[in-house]
Protein backbone atom coordinates (compact mmCIF):
# COMPACT_ATOMS: atom_id res chain seq x y z
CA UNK A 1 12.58 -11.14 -19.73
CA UNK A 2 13.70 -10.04 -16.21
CA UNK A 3 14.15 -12.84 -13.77
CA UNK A 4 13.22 -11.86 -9.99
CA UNK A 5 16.04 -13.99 -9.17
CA UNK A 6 18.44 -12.29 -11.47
CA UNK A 7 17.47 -9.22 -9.83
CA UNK A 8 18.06 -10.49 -5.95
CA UNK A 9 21.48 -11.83 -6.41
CA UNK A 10 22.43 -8.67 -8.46
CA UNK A 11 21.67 -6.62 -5.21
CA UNK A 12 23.57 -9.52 -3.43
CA UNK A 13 26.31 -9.10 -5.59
CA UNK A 14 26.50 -5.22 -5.28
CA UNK A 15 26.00 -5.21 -1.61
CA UNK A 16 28.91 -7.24 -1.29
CA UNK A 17 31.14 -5.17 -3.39
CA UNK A 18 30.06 -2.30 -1.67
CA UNK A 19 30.76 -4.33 1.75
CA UNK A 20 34.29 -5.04 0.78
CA UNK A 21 34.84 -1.54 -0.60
CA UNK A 22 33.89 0.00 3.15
CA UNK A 23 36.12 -2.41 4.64
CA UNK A 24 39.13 -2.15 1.82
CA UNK A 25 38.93 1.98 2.00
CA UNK A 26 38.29 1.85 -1.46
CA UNK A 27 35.96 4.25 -1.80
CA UNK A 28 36.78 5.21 -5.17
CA UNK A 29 35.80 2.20 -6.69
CA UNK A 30 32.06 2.27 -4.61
CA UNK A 31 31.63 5.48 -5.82
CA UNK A 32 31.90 4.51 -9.67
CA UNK A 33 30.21 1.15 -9.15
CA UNK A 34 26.87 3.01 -7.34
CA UNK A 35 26.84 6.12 -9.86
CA UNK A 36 27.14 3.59 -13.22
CA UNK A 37 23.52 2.27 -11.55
CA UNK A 38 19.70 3.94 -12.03
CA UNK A 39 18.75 6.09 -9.14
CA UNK A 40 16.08 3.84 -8.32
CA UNK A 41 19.02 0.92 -7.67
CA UNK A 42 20.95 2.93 -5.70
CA UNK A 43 18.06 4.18 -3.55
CA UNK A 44 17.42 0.25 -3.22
CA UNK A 45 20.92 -0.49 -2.04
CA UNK A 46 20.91 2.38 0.19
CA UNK A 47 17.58 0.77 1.97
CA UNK A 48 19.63 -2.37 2.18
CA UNK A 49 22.15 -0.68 4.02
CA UNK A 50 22.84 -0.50 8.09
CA UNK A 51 22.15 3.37 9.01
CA UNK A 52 26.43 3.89 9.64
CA UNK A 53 27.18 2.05 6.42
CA UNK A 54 24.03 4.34 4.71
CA UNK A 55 26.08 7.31 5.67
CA UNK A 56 29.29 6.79 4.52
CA UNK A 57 28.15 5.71 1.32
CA UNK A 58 25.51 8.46 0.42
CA UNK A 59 28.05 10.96 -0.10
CA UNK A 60 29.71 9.15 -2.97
CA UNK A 61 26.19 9.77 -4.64
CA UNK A 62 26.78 12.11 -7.81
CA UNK A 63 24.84 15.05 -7.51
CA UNK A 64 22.91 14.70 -10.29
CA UNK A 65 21.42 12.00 -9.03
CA UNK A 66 20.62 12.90 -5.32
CA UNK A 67 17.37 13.74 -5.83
CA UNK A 68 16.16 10.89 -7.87
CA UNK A 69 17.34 8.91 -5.58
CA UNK A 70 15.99 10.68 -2.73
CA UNK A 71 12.58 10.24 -4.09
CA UNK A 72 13.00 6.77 -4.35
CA UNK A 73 13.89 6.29 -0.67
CA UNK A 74 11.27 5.81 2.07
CA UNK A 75 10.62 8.48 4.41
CA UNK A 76 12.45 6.73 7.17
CA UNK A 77 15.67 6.35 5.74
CA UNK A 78 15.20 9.99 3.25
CA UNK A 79 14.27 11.83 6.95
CA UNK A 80 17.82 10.17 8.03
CA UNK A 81 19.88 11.97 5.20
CA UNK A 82 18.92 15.00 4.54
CA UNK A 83 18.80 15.88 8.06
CA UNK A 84 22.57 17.35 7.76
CA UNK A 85 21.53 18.95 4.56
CA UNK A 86 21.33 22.77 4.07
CA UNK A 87 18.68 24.32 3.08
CA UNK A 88 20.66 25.48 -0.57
CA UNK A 89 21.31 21.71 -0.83
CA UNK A 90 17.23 20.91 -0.35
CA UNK A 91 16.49 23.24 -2.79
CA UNK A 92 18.70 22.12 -5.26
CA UNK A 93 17.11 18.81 -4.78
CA UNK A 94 13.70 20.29 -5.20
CA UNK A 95 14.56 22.00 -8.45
CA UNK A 96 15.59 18.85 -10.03
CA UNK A 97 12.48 16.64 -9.53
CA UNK A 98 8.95 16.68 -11.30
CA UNK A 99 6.40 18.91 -9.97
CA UNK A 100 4.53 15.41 -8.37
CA UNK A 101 7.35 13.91 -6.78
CA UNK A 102 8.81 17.85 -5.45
CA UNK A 103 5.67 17.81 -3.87
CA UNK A 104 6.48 14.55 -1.85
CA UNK A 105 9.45 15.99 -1.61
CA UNK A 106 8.79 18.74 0.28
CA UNK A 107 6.19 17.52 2.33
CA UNK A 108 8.65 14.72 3.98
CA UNK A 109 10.63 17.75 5.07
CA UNK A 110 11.01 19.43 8.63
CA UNK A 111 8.41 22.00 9.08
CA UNK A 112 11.40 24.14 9.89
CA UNK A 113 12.47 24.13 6.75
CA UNK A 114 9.41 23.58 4.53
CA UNK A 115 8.72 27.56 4.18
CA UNK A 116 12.64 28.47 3.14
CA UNK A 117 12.62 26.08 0.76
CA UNK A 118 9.97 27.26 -0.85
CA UNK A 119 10.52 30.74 -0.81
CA UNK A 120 13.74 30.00 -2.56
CA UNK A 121 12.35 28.40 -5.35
CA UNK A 122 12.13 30.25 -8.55
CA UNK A 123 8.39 31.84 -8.79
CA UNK A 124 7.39 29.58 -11.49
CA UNK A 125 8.71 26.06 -9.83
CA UNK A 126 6.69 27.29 -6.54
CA UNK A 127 3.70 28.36 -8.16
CA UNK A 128 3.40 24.89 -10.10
CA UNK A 129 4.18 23.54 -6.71
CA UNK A 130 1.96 25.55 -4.35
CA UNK A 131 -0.67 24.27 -7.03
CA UNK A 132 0.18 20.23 -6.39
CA UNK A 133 0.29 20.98 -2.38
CA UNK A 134 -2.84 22.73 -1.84
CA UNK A 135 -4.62 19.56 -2.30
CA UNK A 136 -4.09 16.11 0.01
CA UNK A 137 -1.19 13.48 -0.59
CA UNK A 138 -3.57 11.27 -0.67
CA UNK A 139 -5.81 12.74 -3.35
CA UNK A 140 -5.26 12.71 -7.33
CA UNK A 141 -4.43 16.38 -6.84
CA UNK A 142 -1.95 15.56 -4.43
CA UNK A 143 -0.06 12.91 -7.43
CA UNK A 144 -0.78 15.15 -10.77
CA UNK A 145 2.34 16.93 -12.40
CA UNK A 146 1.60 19.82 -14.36
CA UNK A 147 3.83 19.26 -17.07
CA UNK A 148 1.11 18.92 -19.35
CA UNK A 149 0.97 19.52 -23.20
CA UNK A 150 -1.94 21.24 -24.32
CA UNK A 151 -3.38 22.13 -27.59
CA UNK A 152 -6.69 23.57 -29.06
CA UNK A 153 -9.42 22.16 -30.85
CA UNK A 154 -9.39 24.21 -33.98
CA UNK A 155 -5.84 23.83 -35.11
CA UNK A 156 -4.68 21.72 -37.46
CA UNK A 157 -2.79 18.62 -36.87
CA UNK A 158 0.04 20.62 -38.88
CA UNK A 159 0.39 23.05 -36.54
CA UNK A 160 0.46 20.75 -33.67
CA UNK A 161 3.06 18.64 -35.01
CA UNK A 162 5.13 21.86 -36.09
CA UNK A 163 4.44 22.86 -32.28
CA UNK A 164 5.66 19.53 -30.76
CA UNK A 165 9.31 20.17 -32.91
CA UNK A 166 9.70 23.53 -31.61
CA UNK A 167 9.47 22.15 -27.83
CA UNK A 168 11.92 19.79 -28.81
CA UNK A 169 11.35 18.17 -25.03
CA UNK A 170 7.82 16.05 -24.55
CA UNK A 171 7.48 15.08 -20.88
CA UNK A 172 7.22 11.25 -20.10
CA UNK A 173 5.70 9.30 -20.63
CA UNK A 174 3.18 10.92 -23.10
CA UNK A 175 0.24 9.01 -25.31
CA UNK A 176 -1.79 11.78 -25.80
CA UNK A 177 -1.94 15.37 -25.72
CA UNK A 178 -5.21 17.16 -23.91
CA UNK A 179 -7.52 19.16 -25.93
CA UNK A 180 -8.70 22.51 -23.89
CA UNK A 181 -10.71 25.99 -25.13
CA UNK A 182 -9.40 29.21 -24.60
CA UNK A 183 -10.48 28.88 -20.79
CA UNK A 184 -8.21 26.13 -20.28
CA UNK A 185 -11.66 23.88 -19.74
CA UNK A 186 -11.12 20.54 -20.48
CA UNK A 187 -12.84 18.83 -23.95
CA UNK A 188 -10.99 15.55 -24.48
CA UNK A 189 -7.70 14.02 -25.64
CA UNK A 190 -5.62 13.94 -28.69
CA UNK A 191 -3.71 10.32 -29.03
CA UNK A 192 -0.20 10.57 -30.72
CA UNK A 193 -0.78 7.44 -32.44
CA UNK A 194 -3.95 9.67 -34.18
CA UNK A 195 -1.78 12.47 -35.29
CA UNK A 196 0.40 10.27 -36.70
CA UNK A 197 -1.53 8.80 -38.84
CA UNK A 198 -4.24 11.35 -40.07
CA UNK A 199 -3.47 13.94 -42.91
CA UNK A 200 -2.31 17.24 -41.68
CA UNK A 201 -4.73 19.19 -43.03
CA UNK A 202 -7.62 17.73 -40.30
CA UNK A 203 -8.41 20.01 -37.24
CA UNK A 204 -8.00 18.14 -34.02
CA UNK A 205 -11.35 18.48 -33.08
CA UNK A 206 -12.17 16.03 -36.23
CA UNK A 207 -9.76 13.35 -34.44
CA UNK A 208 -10.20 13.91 -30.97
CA UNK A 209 -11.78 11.77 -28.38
CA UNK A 210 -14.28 13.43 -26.08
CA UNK A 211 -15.41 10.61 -24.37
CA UNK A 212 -12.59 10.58 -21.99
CA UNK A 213 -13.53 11.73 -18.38
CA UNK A 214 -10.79 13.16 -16.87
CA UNK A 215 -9.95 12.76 -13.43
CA UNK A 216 -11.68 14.94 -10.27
CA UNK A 217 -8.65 16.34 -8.16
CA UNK A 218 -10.45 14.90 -5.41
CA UNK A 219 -10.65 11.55 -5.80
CA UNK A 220 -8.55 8.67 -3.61
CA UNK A 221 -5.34 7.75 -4.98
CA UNK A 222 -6.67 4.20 -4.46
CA UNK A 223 -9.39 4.93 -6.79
CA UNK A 224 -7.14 6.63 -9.17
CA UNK A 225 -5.14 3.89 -9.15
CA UNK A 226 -8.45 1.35 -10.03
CA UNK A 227 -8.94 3.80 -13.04
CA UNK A 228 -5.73 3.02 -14.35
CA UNK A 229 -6.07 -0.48 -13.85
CA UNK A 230 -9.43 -0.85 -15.50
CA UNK A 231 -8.65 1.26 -18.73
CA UNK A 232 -4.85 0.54 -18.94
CA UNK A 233 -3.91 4.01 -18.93
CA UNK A 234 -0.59 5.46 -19.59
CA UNK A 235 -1.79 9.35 -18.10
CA UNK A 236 -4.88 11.00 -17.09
CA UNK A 237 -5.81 14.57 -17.17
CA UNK A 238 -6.87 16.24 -13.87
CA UNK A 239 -9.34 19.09 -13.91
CA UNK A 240 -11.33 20.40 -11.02
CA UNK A 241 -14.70 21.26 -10.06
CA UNK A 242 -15.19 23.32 -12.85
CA UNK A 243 -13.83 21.16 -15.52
CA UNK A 244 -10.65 23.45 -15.98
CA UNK A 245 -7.40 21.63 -16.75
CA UNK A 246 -5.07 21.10 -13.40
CA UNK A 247 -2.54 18.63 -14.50
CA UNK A 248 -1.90 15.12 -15.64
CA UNK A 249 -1.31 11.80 -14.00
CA UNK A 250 0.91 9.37 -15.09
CA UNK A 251 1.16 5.76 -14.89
CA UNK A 252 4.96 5.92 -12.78
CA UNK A 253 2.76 7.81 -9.56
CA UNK A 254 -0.15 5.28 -10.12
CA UNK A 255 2.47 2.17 -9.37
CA UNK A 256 4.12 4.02 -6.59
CA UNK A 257 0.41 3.72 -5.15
CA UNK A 258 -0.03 0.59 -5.53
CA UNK A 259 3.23 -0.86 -3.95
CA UNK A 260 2.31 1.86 -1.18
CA UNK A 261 -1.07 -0.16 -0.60
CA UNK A 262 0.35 -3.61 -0.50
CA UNK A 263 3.35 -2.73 1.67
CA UNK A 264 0.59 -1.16 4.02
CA UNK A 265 -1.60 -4.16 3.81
CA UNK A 266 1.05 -6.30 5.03
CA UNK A 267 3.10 -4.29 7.60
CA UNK A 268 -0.59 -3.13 9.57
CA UNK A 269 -1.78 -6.67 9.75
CA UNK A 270 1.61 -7.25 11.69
CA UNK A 271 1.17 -3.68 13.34
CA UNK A 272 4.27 -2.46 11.87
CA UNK A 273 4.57 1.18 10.31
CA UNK A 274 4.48 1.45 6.60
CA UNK A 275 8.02 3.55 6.90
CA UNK A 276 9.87 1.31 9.07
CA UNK A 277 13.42 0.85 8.65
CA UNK A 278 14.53 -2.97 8.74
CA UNK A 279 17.81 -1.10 10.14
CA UNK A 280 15.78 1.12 12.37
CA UNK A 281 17.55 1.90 15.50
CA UNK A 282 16.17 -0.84 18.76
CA UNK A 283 14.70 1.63 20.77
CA UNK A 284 12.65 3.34 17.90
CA UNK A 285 11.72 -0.19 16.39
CA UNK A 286 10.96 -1.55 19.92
CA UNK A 287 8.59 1.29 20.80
CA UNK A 288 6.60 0.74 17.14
CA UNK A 289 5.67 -2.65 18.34
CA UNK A 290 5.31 -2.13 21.94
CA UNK A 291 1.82 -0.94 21.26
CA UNK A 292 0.61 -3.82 19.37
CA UNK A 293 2.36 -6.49 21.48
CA UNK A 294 0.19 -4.71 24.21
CA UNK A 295 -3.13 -4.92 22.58
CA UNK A 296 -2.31 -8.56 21.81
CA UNK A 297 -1.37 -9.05 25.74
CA UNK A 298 -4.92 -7.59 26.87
CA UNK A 299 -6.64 -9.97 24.12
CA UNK A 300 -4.99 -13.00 25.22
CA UNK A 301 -5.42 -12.21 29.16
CA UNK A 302 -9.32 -12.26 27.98
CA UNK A 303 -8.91 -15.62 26.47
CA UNK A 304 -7.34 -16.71 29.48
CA UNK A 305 -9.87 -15.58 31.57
CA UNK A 306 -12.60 -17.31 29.76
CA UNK A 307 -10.20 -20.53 30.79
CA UNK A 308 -10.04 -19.70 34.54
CA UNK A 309 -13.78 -20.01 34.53
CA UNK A 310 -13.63 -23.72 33.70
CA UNK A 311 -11.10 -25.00 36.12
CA UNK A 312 -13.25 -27.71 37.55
CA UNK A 313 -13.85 -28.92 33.81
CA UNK A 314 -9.73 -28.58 33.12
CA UNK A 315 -9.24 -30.02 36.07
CA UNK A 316 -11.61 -33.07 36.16
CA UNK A 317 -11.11 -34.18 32.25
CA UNK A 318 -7.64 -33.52 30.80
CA UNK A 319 -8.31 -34.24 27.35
CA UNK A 320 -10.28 -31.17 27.12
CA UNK A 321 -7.02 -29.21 28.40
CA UNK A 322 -5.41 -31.05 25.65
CA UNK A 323 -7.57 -30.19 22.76
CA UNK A 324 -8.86 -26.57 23.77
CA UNK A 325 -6.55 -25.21 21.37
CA UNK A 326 -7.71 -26.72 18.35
CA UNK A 327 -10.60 -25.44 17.95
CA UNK A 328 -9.61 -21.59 18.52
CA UNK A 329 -6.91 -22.16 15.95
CA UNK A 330 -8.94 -23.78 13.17
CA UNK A 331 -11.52 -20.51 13.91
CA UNK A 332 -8.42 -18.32 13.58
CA UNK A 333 -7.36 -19.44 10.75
CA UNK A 334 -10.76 -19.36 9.03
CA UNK A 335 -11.51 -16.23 10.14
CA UNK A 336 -8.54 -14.82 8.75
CA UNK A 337 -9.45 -16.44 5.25
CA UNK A 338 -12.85 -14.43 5.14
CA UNK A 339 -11.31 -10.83 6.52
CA UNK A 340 -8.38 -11.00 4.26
CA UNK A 341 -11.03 -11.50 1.26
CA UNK A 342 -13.21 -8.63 2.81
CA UNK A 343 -10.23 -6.65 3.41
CA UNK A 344 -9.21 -6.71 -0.47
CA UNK A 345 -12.64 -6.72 -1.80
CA UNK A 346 -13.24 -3.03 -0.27
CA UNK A 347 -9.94 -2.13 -0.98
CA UNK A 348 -11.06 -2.69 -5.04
CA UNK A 349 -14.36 -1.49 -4.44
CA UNK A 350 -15.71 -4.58 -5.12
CA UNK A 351 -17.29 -5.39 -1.69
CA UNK A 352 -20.67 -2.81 -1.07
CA UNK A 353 -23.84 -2.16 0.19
CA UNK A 354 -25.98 -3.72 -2.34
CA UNK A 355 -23.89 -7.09 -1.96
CA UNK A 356 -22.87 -7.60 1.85
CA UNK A 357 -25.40 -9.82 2.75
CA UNK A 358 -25.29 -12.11 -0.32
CA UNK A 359 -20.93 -12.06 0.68
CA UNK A 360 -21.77 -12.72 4.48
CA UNK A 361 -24.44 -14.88 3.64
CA UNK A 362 -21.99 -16.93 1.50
CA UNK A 363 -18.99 -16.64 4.05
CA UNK A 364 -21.44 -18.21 6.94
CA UNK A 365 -22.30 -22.04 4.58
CA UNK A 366 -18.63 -21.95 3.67
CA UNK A 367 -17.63 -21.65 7.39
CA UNK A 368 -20.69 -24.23 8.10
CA UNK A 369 -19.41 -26.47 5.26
CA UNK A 370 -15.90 -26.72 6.19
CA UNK A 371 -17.24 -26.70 9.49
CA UNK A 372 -18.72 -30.13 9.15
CA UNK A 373 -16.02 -31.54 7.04
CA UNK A 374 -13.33 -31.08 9.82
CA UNK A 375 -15.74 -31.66 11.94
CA UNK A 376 -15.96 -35.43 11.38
CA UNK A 377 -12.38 -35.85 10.74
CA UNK A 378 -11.21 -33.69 14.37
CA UNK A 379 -14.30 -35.97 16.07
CA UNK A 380 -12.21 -39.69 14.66
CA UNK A 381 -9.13 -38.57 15.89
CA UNK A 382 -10.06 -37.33 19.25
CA UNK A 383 -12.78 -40.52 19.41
CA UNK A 384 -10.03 -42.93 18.75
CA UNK A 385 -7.18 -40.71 20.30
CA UNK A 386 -8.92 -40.84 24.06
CA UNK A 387 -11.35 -43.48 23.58
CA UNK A 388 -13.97 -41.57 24.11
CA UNK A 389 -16.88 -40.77 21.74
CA UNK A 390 -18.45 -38.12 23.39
CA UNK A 391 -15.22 -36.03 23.47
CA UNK A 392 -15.35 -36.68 19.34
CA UNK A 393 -18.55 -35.18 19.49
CA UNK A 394 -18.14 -32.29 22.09
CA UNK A 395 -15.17 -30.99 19.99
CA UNK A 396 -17.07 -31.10 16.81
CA UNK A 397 -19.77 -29.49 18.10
CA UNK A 398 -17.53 -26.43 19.45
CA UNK A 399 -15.64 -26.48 15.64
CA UNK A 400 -18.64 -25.93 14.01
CA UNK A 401 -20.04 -23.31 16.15
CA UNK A 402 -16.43 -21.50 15.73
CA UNK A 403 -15.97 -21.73 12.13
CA UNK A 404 -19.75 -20.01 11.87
CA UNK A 405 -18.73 -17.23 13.88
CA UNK A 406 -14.99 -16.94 12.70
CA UNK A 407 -16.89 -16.21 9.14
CA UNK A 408 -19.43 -14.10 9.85
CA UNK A 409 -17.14 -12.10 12.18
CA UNK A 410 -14.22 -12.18 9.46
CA UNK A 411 -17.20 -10.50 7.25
CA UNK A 412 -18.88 -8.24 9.83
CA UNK A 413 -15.73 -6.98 11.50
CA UNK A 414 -14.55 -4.80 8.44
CA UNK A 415 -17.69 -3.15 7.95
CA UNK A 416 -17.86 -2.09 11.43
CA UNK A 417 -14.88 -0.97 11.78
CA UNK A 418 -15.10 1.43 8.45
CA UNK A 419 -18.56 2.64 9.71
CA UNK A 420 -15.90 4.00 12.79
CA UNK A 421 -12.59 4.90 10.14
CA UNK A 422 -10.54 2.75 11.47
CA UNK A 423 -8.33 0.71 9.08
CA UNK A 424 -9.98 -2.79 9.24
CA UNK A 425 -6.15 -3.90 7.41
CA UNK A 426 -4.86 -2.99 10.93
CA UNK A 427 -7.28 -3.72 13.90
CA UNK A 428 -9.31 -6.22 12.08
CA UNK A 429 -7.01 -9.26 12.90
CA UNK A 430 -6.85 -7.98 16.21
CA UNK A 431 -10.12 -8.28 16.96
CA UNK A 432 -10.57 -11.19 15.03
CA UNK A 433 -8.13 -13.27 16.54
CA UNK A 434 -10.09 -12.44 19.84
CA UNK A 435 -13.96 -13.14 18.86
CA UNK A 436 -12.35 -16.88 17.59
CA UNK A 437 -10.59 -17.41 20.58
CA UNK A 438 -13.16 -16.51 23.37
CA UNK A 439 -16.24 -18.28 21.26
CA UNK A 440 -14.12 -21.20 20.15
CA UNK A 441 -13.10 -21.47 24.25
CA UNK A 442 -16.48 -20.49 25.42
CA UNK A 443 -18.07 -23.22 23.19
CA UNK A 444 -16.01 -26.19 23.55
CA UNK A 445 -15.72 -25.79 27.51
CA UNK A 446 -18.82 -24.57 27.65
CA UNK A 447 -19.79 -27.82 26.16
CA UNK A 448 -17.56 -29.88 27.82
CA UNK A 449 -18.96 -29.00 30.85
CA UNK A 450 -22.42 -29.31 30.00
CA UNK A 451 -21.81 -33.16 28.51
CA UNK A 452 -18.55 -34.62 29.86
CA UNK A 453 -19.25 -33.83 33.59
């Protein structure tokens, strides 16, 4: 079993050789260490990397593994090295990978270039290619390969397996081999365990299973990736409108979505890009988060000015100054809870019209529950903390109220803002963070005013 802790101080380890072999000169030595590794490793390494470092030690890359590697970088740091490449060197590069992740390939490159490398491609690597990027990256169209293995209903299971020798290569992975008619329309699958084990004299449409949907080109990657999940596929087929046979999906592209969509998850709720660099250049990284740091100034200068209209009350009984805070935090914090629920629940399709107002429903008593819970224990403290049982009750009051409207809000917000198509994963804790802050201020000053003057 793999230990994620083995894994980390391997890295550790092999950044540090490759450290000492930059500073030694002994490039030699880098050079076997990094090409004795899986593409995928090196590609890691080179992401753990400073950008001058990065460049001195891509070139030691063999070139039989530049492309896998590429592939495995993210766009940042790929868009950094093949910058100085020619366009022989691209193509090269292009030639080498799958149909899917060419595609990706290509795509990441300078529009400049996009059209020579293509055109230099032999006519049967840019056909299959043209094929994958005529639909979105986004799209199942956009992930298929078309290295599929396709066989027809009336042959025997002799002849397929006699078929299968004289290819000699079977693309990976591969369970199953799709079943098509002479039209290349799809009928169903053909599972390798079930030609295995059946006699050779049975037909494959005897075996076969037809109750396999294949994929629509169309659909989300997100959704494709659900699909997978749900069934515990190894590949798909991909047909189109018509039911004809595109390609194949395979379960490698379908976990490259998934890490896409967490890593996006997090890095938007913190209003960073899904590309960035954690050796990004300052002025690049700096301008990222300028934008967000702004929209979180002109939120908290609205918070403030909620404030500035209860001087008198600030001003005439401190302990309100001294508590005002607590209650916009615990209404942040709750809020968050129910929008980071939401937030994942559409995300696995889970959350949807026929349910919302059972969920917000729900997310209101458990923000009026915990409400009142926290409610007695912040009005103790504050009763025995100033004295004062009024201020106990004033604050509790203003908690309650919050932790209602941080939960319907936290529920409300993301449904809003998909009505508009804006990613609720990165201005729904924006606005969040806001609606808690202003109603937790507005209520506990408001009511402060009203009962401690």
């Amino acid at each position: 079993m793999v230990d994620s802790t083995d894994i980390t101080e391997k890295t550790e380890q092999q950044l540090q050789a490759l450290s000492e072999a930059l500073e030694s000169g002994t490039l030699h030595h880098a050079k076997g260490m990094l090409n004795a590794l899986h593409p995928a490793e090196i590609a890691h390494l080179l992401e753990s990397l400073p950008s001058h470092e990065r460049l001195v030690i891509w070139p030691l890359v063999s070139k039989d593994l530049e492309a896998e590697v590429l592939i495995n970088l993210g766009d940042e740091i790929r868009h950094g090295l093949i910058k100085d490449m020619s366009p022989e060197q691209l193509v090269e590069v292009a030639e080498d990978l799958e149909v899917d992740d060419s595609a990706d390939f290509v795509q990441s490159l300078p529009d400049s270039v996009i059209d020579q490398v293509l055109h230099s491609l032999d006519s049967q690597h840019r056909k299959m290619l043209e094929s994958v990027l005529s639909f979105p990256e986004d799209s199942a169209g956009g992930m298929m390969n078309t290295d599929t293995i396709t066989v027809r209903p009336e042959v025997t299971l002799d002849v397929v397996l006699r078929y299968l020798r004289l290819l000699g290569d079977i693309p990976k992975p591969t369970d199953h081999l799709i079943v098509v008619d002479r039209d290349n329309r799809y009928l169903g699958i053909l599972a390798l365990s079930e030609l295995l084990i059946n006699e050779p004299e049975n037909t494959v449409e005897d075996i076969m299973d037809d109750q396999v949907t294949a994929i629509p080109s169309d659909m989300e990657d997100n959704d494709v990736a659900m699909v997978f999940e749900d069934l515990d596929l190894i590949s798909a087929p991909v047909v189109d409108g018509n039911n004809m046979l595109l390609g194949r999906i395979t379960v490698d592209d379908v976990v490259d979505v998934i890490r896409e969509e967490a890593d996006h998850s997090v890095l938007s709720m913190a209003g960073l890009n899904d590309e960035e660099d954690l050796f990004s250049p300052v002025l690049p990284s700096s301008r990222r988060r300028a934008i967000w740091l702004g929209i979180n100034l002109i939120t908290a200068f609205m918070a403030s000015w909620v404030v500035s209209n209860f001087e008198t009350t600030l001003e005439r009984v401190v302990t309100v100054a001294i508590l005002m805070n607590v209650v916009a935090s615990m209404g942040g914090i709750a809020g968050s809870q129910t929008i980071t629920l939401v937030i994942r629940s559409m995300a696995l399709g889970q959350f949807a019209r026929n349910n919302r107002w059972w969920v917000f429903n729900k997310e209101v008593m458990v923000g009026l529950f915990n409400g009142l819970i926290w409610a007695v224990v912040v009005a103790l403290i504050a009763t025995f903390w100033f004295d004062d049982y009024s201020v106990g009750l004033v604050i509790a009051a203003a908690l309650i109220i919050n932790l209602i409207f941080a939960a319907a809000s936290g529920v409300a917000i993301p449904i809003i803002l998909k009505k508009l198509h804006i990613d609720p994963a990165i201005a729904g804790s924006v606005i969040l963070t806001t609606i808690t802050d202003i109603v937790g201020l507005l209520a506990f000053l408001g009511l402060a005013t009203i009962f401690l003057l």
